[in-house]
Protein backbone atom coordinates (compact mmCIF):
# COMPACT_ATOMS: atom_id res chain seq x y z
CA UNK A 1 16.96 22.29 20.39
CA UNK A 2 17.98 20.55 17.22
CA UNK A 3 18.15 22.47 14.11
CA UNK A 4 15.63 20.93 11.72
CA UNK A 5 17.41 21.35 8.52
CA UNK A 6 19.82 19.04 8.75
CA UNK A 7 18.51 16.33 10.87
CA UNK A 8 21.48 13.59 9.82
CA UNK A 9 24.63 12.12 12.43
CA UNK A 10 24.38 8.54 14.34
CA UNK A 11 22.32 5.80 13.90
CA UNK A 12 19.38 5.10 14.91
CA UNK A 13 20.79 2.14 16.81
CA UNK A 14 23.15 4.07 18.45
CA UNK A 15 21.04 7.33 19.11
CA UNK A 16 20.63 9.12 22.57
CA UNK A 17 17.54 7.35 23.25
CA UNK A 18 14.59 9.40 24.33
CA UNK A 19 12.12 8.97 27.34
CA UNK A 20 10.68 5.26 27.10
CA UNK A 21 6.99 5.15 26.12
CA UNK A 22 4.88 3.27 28.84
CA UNK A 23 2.26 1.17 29.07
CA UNK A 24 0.03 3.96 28.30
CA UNK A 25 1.89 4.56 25.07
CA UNK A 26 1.60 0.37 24.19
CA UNK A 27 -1.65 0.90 24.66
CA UNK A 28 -2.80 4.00 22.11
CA UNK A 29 -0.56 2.29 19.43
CA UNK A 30 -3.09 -0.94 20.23
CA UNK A 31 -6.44 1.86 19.41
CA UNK A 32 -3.89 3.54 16.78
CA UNK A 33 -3.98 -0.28 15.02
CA UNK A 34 -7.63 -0.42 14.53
CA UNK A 35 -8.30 2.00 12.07
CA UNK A 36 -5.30 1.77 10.03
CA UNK A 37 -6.22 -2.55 9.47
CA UNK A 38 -9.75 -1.14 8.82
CA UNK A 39 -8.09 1.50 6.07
CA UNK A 40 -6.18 -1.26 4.87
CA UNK A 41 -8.75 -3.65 4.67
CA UNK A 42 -11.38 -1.34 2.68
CA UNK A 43 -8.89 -1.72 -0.50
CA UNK A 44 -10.18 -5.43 -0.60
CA UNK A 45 -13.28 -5.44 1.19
CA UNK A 46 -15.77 -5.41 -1.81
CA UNK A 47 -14.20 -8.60 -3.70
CA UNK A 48 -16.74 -10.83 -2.88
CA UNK A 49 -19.53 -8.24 -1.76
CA UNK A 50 -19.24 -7.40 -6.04
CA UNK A 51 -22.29 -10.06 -7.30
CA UNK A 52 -24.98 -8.73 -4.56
CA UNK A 53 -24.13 -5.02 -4.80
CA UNK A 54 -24.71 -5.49 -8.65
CA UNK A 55 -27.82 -7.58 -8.13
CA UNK A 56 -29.23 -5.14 -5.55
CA UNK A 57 -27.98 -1.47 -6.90
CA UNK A 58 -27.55 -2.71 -10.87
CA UNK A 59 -24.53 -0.64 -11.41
CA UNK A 60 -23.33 0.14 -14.78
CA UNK A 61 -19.93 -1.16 -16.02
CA UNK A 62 -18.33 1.73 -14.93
CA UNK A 63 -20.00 2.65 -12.16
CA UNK A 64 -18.93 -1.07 -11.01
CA UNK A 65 -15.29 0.31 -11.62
CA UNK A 66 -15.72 3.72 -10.02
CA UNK A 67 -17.37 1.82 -6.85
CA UNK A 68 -14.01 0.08 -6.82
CA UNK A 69 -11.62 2.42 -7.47
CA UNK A 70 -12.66 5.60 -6.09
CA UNK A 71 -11.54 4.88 -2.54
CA UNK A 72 -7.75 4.05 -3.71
CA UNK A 73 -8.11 7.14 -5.78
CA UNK A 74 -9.66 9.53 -3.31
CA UNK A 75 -6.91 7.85 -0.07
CA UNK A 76 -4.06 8.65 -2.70
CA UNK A 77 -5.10 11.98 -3.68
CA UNK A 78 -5.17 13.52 -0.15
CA UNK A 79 -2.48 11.98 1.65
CA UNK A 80 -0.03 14.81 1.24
CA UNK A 81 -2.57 16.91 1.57
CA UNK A 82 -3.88 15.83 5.14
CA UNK A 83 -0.62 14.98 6.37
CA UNK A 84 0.39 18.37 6.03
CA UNK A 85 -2.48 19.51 7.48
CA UNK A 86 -2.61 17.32 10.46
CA UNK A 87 1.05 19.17 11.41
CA UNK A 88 -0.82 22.41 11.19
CA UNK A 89 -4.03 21.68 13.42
CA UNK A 90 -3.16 18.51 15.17
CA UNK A 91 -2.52 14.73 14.39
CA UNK A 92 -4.53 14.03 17.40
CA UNK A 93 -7.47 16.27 16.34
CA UNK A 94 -6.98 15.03 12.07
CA UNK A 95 -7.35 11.14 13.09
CA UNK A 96 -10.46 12.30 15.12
CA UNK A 97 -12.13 14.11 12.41
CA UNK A 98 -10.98 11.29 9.98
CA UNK A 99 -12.57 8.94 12.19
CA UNK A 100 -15.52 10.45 12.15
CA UNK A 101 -15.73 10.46 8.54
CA UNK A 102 -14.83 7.38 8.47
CA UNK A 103 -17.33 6.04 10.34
CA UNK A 104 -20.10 8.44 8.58
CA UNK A 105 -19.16 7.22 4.86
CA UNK A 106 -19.18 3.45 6.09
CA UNK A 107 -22.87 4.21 7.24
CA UNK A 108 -23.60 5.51 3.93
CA UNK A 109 -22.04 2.81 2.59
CA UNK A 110 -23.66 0.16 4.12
CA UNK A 111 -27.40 1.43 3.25
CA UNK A 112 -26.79 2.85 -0.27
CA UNK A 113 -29.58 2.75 -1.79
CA UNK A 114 -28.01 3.83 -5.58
CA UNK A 115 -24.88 3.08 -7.59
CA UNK A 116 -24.33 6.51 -7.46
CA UNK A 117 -24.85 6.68 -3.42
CA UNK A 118 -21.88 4.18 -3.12
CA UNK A 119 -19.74 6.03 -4.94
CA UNK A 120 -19.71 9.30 -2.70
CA UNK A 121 -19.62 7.01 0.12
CA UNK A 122 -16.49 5.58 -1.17
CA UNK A 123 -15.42 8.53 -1.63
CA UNK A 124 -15.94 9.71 2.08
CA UNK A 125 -14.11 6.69 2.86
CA UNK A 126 -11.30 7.18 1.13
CA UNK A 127 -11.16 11.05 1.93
CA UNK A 128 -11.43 9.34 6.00
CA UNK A 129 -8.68 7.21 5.00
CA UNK A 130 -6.56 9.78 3.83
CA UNK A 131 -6.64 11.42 7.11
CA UNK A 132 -6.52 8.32 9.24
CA UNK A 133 -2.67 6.88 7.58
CA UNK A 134 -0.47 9.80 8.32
CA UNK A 135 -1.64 9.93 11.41
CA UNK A 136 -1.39 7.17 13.14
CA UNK A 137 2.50 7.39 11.59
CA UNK A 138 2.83 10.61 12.84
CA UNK A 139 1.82 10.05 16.54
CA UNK A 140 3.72 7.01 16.71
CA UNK A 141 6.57 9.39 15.87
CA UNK A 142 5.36 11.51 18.66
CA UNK A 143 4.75 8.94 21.07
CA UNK A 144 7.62 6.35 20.83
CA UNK A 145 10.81 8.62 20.85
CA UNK A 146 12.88 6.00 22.05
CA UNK A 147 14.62 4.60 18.83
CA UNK A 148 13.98 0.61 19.61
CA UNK A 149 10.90 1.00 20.88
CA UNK A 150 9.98 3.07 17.88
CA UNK A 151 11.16 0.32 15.67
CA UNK A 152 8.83 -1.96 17.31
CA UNK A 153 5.93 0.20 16.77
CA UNK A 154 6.41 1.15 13.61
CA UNK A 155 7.22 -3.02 12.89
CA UNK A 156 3.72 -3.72 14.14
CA UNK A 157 2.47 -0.53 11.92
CA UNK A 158 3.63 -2.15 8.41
CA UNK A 159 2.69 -5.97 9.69
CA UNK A 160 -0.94 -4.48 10.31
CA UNK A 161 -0.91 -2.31 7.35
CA UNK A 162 0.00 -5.11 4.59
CA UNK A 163 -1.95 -7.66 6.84
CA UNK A 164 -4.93 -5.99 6.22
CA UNK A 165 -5.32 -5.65 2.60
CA UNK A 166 -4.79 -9.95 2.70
CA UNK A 167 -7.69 -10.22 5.67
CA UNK A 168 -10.02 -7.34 3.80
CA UNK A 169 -10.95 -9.97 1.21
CA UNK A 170 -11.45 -12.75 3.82
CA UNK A 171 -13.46 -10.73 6.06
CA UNK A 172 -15.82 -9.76 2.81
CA UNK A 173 -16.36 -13.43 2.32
CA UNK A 174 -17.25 -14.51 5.22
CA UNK A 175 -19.85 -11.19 5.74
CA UNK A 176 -21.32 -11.67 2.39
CA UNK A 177 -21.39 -15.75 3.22
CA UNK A 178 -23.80 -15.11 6.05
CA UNK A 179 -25.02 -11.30 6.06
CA UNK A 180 -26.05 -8.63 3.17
CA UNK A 181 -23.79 -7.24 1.70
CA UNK A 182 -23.63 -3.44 4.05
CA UNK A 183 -22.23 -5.78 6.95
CA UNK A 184 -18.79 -5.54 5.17
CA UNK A 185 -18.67 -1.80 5.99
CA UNK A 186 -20.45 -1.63 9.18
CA UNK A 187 -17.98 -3.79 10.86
CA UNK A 188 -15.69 -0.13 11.01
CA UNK A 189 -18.24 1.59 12.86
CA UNK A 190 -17.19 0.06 16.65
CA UNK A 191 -13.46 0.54 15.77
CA UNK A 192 -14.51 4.08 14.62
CA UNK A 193 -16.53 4.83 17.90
CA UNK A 194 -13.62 3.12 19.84
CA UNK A 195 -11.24 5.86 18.63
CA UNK A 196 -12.97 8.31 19.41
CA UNK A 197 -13.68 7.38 22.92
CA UNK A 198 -10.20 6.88 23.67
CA UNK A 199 -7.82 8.76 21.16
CA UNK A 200 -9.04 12.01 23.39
CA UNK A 201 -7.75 9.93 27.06
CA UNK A 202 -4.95 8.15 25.92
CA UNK A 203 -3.34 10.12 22.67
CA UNK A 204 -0.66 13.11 22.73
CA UNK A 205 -1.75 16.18 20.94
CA UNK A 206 1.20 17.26 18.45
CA UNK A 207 1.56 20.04 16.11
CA UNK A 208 3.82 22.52 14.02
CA UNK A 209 4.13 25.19 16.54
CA UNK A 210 5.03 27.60 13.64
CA UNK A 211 3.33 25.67 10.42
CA UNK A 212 3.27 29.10 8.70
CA UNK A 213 0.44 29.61 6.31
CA UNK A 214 -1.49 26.65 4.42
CA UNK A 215 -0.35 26.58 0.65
CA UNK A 216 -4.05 26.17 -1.07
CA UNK A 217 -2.44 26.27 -4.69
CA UNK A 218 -0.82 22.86 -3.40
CA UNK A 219 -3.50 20.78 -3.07
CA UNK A 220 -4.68 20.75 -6.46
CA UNK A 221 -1.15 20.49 -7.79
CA UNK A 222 -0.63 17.75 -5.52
CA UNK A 223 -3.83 16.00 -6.89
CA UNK A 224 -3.50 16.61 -10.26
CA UNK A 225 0.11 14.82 -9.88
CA UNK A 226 -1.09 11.95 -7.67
CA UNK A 227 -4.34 10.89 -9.79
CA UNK A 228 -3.62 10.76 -12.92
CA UNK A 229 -0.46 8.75 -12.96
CA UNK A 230 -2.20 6.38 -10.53
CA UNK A 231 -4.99 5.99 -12.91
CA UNK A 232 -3.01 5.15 -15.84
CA UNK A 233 -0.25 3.17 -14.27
CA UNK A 234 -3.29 0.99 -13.13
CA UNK A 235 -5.35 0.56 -16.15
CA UNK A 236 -2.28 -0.27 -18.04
CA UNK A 237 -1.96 -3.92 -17.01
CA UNK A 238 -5.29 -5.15 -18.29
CA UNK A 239 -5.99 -2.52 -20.84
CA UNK A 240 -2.52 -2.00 -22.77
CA UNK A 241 -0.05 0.72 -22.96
CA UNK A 242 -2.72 2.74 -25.07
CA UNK A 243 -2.78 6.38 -25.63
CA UNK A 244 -4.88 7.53 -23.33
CA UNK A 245 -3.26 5.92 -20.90
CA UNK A 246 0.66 7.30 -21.62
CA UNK A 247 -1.06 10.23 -21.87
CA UNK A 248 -2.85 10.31 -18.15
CA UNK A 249 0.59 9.32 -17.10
CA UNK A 250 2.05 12.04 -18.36
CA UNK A 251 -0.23 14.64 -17.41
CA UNK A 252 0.21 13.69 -13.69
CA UNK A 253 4.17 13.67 -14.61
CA UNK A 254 3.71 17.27 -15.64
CA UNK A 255 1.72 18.34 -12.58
CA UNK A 256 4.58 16.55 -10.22
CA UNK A 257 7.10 18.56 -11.59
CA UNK A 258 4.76 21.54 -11.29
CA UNK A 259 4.46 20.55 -7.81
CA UNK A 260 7.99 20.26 -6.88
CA UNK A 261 8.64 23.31 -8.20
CA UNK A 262 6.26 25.04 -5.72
CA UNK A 263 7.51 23.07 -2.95
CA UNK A 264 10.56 24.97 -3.51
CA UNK A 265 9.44 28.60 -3.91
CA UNK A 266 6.70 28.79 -1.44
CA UNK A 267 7.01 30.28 1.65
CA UNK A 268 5.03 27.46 3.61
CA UNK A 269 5.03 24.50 1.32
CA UNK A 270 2.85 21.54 1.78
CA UNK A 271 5.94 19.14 1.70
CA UNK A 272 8.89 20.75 3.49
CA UNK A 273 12.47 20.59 1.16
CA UNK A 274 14.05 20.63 4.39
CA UNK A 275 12.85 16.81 4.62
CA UNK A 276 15.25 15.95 1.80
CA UNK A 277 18.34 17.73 3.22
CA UNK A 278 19.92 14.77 5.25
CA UNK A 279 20.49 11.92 3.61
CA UNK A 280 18.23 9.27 4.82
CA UNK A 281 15.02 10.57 3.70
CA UNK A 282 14.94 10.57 -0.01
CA UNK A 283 17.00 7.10 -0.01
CA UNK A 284 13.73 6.26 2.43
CA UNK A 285 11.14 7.36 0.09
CA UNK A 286 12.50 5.93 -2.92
CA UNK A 287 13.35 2.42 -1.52
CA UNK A 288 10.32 2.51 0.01
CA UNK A 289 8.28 3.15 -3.33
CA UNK A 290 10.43 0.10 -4.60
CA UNK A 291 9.57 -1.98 -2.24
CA UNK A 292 5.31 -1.77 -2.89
CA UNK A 293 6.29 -2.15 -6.87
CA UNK A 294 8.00 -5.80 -5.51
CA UNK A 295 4.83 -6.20 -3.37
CA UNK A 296 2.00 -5.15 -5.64
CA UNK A 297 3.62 -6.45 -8.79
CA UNK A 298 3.47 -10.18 -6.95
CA UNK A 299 0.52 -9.70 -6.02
CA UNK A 300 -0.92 -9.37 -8.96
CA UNK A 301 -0.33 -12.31 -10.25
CA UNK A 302 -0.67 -14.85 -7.07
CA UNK A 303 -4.20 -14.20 -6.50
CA UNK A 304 -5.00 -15.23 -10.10
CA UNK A 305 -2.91 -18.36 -9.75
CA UNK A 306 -4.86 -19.45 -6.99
CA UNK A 307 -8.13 -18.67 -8.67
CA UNK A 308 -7.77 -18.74 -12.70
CA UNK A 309 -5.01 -21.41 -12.96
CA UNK A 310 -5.48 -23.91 -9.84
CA UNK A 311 -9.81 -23.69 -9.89
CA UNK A 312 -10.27 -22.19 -6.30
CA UNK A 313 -13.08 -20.02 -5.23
CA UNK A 314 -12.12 -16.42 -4.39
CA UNK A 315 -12.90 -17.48 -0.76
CA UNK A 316 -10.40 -20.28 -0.51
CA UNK A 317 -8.06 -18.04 -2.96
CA UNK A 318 -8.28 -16.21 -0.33
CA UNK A 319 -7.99 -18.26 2.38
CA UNK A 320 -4.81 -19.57 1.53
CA UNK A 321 -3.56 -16.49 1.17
CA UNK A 322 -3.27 -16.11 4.43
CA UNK A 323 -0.85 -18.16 5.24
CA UNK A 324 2.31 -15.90 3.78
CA UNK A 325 0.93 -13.67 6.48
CA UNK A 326 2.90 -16.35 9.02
CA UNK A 327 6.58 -14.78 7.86
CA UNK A 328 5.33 -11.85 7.75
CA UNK A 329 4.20 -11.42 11.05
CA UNK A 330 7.80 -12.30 11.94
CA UNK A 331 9.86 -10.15 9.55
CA UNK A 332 9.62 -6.66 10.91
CA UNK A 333 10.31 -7.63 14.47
CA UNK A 334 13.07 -9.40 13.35
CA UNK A 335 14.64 -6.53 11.53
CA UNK A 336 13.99 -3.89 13.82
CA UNK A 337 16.04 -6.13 16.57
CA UNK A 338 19.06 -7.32 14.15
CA UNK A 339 19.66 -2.95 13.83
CA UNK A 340 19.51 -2.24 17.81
CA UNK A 341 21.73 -5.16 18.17
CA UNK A 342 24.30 -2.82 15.85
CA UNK A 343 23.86 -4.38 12.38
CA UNK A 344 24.02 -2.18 9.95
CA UNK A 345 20.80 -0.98 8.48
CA UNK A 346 22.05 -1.12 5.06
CA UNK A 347 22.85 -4.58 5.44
CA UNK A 348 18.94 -5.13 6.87
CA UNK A 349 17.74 -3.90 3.96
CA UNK A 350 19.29 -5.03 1.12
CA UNK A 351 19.29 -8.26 2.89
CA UNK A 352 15.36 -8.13 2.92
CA UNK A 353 15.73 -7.13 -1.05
CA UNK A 354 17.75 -10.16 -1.73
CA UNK A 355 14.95 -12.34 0.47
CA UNK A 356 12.05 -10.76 -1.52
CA UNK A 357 14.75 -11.64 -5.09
CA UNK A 358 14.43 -15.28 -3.51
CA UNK A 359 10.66 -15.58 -3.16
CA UNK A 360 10.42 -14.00 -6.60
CA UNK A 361 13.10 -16.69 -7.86
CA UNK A 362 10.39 -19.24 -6.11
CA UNK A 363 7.54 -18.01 -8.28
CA UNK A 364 9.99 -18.22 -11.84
CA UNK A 365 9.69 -21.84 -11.13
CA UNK A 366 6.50 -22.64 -10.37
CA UNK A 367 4.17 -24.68 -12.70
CA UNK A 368 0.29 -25.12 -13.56
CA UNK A 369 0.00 -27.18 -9.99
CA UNK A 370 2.42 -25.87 -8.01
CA UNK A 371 0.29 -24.10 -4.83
CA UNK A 372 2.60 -24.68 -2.35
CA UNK A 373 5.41 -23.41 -4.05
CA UNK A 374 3.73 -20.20 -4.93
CA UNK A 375 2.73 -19.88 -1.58
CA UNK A 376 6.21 -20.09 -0.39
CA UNK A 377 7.53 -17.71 -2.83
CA UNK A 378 4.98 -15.51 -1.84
CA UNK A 379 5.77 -15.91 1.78
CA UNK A 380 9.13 -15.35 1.31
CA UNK A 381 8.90 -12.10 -1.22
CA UNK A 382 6.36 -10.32 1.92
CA UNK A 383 8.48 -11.10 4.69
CA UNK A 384 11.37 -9.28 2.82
CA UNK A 385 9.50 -6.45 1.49
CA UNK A 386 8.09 -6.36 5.21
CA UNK A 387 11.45 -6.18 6.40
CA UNK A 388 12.27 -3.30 4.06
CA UNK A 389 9.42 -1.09 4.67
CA UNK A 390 9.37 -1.04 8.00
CA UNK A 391 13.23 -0.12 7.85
CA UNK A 392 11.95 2.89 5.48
CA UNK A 393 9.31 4.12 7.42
CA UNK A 394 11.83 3.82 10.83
CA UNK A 395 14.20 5.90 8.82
CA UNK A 396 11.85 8.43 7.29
CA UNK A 397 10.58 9.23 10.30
CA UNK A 398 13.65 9.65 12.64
CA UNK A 399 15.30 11.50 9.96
CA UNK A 400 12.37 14.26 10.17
CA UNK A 401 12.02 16.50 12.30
CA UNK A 402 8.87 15.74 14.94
CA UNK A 403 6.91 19.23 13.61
CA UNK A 404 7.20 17.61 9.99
CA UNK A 405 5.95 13.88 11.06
CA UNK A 406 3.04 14.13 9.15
CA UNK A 407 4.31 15.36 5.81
CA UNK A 408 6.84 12.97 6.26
CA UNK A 409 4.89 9.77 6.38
CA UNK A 410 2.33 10.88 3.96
CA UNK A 411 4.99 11.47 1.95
CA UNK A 412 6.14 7.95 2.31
CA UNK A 413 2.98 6.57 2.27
CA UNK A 414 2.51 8.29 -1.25
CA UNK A 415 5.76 7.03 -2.89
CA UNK A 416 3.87 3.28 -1.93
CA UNK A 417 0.93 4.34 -3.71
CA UNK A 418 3.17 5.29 -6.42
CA UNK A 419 5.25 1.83 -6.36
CA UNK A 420 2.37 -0.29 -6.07
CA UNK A 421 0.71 1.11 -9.19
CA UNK A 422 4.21 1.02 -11.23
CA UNK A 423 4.23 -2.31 -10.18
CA UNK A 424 0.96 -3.76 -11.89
CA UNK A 425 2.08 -1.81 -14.61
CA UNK A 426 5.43 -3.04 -15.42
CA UNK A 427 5.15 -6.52 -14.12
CA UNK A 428 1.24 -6.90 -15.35
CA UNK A 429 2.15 -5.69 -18.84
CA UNK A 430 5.28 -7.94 -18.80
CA UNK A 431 3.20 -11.42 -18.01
CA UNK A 432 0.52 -10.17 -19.82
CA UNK A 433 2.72 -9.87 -23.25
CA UNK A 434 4.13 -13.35 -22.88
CA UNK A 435 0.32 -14.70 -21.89
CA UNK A 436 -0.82 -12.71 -25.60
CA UNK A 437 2.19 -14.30 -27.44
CA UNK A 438 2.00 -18.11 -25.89
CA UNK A 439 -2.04 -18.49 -26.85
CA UNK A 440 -2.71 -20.17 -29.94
CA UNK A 441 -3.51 -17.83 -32.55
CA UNK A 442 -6.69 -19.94 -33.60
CA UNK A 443 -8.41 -19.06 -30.22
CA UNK A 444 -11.17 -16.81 -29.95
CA UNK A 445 -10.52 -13.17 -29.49
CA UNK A 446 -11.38 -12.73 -26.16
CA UNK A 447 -8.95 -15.31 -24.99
CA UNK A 448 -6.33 -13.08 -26.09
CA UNK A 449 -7.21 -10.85 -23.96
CA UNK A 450 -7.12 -12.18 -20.43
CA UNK A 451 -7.14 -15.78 -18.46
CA UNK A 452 -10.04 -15.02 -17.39
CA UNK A 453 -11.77 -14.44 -21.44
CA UNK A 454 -10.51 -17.78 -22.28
CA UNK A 455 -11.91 -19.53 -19.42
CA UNK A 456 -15.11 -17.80 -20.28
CA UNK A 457 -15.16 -18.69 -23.65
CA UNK A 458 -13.91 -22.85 -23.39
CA UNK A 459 -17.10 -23.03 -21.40
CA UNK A 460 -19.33 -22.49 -24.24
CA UNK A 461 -16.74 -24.64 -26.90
CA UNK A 462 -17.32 -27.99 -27.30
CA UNK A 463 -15.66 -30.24 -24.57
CA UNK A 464 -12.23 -31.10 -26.22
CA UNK A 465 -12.30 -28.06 -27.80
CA UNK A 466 -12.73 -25.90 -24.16
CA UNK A 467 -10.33 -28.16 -22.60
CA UNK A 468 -7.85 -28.29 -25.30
CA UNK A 469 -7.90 -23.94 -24.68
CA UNK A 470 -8.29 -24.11 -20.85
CA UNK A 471 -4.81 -25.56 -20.92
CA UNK A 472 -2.93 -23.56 -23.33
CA UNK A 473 -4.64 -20.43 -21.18
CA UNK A 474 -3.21 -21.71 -17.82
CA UNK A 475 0.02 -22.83 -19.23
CA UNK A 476 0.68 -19.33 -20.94
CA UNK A 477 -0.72 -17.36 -17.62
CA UNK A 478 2.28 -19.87 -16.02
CA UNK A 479 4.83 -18.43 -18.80
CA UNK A 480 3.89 -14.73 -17.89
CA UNK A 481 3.79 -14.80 -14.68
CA UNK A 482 7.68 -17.04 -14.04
CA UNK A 483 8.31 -13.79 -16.75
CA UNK A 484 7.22 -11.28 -14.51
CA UNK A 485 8.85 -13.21 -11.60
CA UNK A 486 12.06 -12.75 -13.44
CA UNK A 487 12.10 -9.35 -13.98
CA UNK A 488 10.89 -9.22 -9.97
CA UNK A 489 14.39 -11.00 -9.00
CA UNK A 490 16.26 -8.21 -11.85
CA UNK A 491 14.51 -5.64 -10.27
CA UNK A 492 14.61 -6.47 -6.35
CA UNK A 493 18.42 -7.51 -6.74
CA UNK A 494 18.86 -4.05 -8.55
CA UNK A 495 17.57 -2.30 -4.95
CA UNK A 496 19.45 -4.63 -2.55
CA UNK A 497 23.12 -3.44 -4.69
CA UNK A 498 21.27 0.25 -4.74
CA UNK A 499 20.23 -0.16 -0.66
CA UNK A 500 23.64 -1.27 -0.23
CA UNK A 501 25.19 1.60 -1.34
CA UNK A 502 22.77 4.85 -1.07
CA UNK A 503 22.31 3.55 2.85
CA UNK A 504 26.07 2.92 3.91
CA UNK A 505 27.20 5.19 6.51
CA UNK A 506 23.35 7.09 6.39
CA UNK A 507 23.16 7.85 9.64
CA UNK A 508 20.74 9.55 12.10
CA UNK A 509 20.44 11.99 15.20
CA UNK A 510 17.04 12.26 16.57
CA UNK A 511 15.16 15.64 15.69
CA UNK A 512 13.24 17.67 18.57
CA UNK A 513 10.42 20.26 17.98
């Protein structure tokens, strides 16, 4: 048996290769794919379900927001929580129960009869999809233990996984198009019941054999980190870098070091320092949190393009952002073969930083009319991210020990939650400065604010007038956003010369329980 503490020698490429998983295996990473695009999918499901949940449950402004937000919020929270968890009692057994919650808060969902109603159901969700991520990571840890094979699975993992946040917002049109608006969350309840017919026949129970005792004082530290910082890293691109907001920031900056702190001195910690001891899992963590701050911070942007600047409806906004999903279907396959063919991993990664630099140098040139372009950029910037995460999440994983999977990918899983939120910050704030300082300083007030204020407001200016404003708006969103796609290519360029280097020579020997 391995020692656990210092899980770090060849590569992955090059490790003794385990047992090969059969077709058995193929198959529960198939059910295992379900519920993590349904997870996925619920961050975007309610775009278009928005105008008849407000007409039918007349939500106040912020309970509008809180039926929103709560399910990122809630998911984030509780992912180091339940991934430490499922090591104690059972990956197997945590996705089960997580399905099962899943499943219940969807019903809720779907016949809410109250604002408030929605909200806990959200909630639910999000507490379901807390235990449903780290756990399908986890068992694919279990299950593929061959180290190509594993590549491929964990490929398909982060294809599905940013696949589904693009398709959530289609699948909500096209629900709300032709059904009420519930049918948007009822659509998880046969995936839900599928799971938990066959997760009992066809998935490998796996567990901490010695998990020691469950660190209660954790949880809340780990929440009180998590939630705050989220909160305020998210509000900050449309509200400002006001106080409140530094301030939530730092709270949850105080409570992570709080947390660290009793990762270190307590006798069974929720997140393991032993999973920082080699050296591919921190370099995996943070590269992976840089990664979702490319992804997010793009992404923030390109769907208002397609909507604010070129005129389309959020359905064929949405629509056509589907087709970057076409390299990115192709990325992490790619990567995970170019590495068991012997090419360095390093070299895989920074190369996919440099590809997502390229896509973001694609978006610094595009113009009011330029769809196809920003398409391409965008196409370009996911298949490299792609390429990168699922490089991270390989790496994460082999580097910790089996008994630790699901700390380890929540983990992981958490520093994305982190990077995506940093990302709307920085890159928001950024295109969002330039959009303040390019609008004429004789338009109305709340076309200083956002795109979307001063396409409000030309509407009810006289015709010249209105028009005259709609194109200053779109031309300074334009300015921001090539802005923001600027300091994309700084920063993604930054983590291909910092991949390059923190990665060289990382090696790793796989870890038994």
């Amino acid at each position: 048996m391995t020692n656990s503490t210092n899980p770090t020698t060849s590569t992955s490429s090059t490790a003794s290769p385990g047992p090969r998983a059969g077709r058995r295996e193929w198959t529960a990473l198939g059910v295992l794919m379900l519920p993590l695009l349904l997870v996925s999918m619920d961050v975007s499901v309610l775009y278009f379900a928005v105008p008849s949940i407000s007409a039918d449950l007349e939500p106040t402004g912020t309970q509008q927001l809180w039926i929103f937000d709560i399910y990122a919020f809630v998911l984030a929270g509780l992912l180091m929580t339940m991934g430490s968890l499922g090591d104690r009692i059972g990956r197997r057994r945590l996705l089960l129960i997580g399905a099962v919650a899943f499943g219940a808060g969807s019903l809720l969902a779907a016949y809410a009869d109250s604002a408030e109603t929605l909200i806990a159901a959200r909630a639910v969700l999000g507490i379901g999809g807390a235990t449903l991520m780290p756990s399908t990571m986890a068992l694919i840890r279990t299950m593929f233990r061959d180290p190509g094979q594993r590549a491929k699975a964990i490929g398909m993992w982060s294809g599905v996984m940013t696949g589904g946040v693009a398709l959530g917002s289609v699948m909500s049109g096209l629900l709300v198009e032709y059904f009420w608006w519930g049918s948007v969350f009822l659509v998880n309840l046969p995936a839900m019941a599928l799971l938990l017919v066959l997760g009992p026949v066809l998935l490998p129970e796996s567990k901490n054999p010695n998990p020691g005792r469950f660190d209660l004082l954790s949880v809340p530290l780990s929440m009180a980190a998590v939630l705050p910082v989220i909160y305020g890293l998210k509000e900050i691109p449309s509200e400002g870098w006001h106080t409140q907001y530094v301030l939530s920031v730092t709270v949850g900056l105080f409570f992570a070091y709080l947390f660290v702190q009793r990762q270190r001195t307590a006798a069974s910690p929720l997140i393991s320092p032993a999973l920082f001891r080699g050296r591919g899992f921190g370099p995996a963590v943070a590269l992976n949190l840089i990664s979702a701050f490319a992804m997010m911070g793009s992404a923030f942007f390109t769907t208002q393009y397609l909507q604010s600047v070129l005129g389309k409806s959020s359905l064929e906004a949405a629509l056509w952002s589907l087709l970057p999903a076409v390299l990115v279907g192709a990325a992490a396959p790619l990567a995970g073969a170019l590495v068991q063919r012997g090419v360095e991993r390093a070299r895989v990664v920074a190369g996919g930083f440099v590809a997502a630099a390229c896509g973001y140098g694609l978006l610094a040139l595009v113009g009011t009319d330029s769809m196809w372009l920003v398409l391409g950029g965008a196409g370009v910037l996911a298949a490299g991210i792609v390429t990168v995460m699922s490089q991270m999440m390989d790496l994460g994983l082999s580097t910790a020990p089996v008994d630790k999977a699901g700390a380890a990918s929540s983990l992981l899983e958490t520093g994305a939650e982190f990077g995506g939120a940093l990302g709307m910050a920085v890159l928001g704030s950024i295109g969002t400065a330039v959009y303040r300082h390019d609008i004429p300083a004789s338009a109305p007030a709340a076309a200083h604010e956002t795109l979307g204020g001063a396409l409000a407001v030309a509407h009810r200016l006289p015709a010249r007038t209105g028009d005259a404003l709609i194109t200053a708006a779109r031309e300074a969103y334009t300015h921001g956003m090539q802005a923001a796609a600027i300091a994309g290519v700084v920063v993604t360029l930054g983590a291909a010369l910092l991949a390059a280097r923190a990665l060289r020579g990382v090696t790793v020997r796989e870890v038994s329980e």
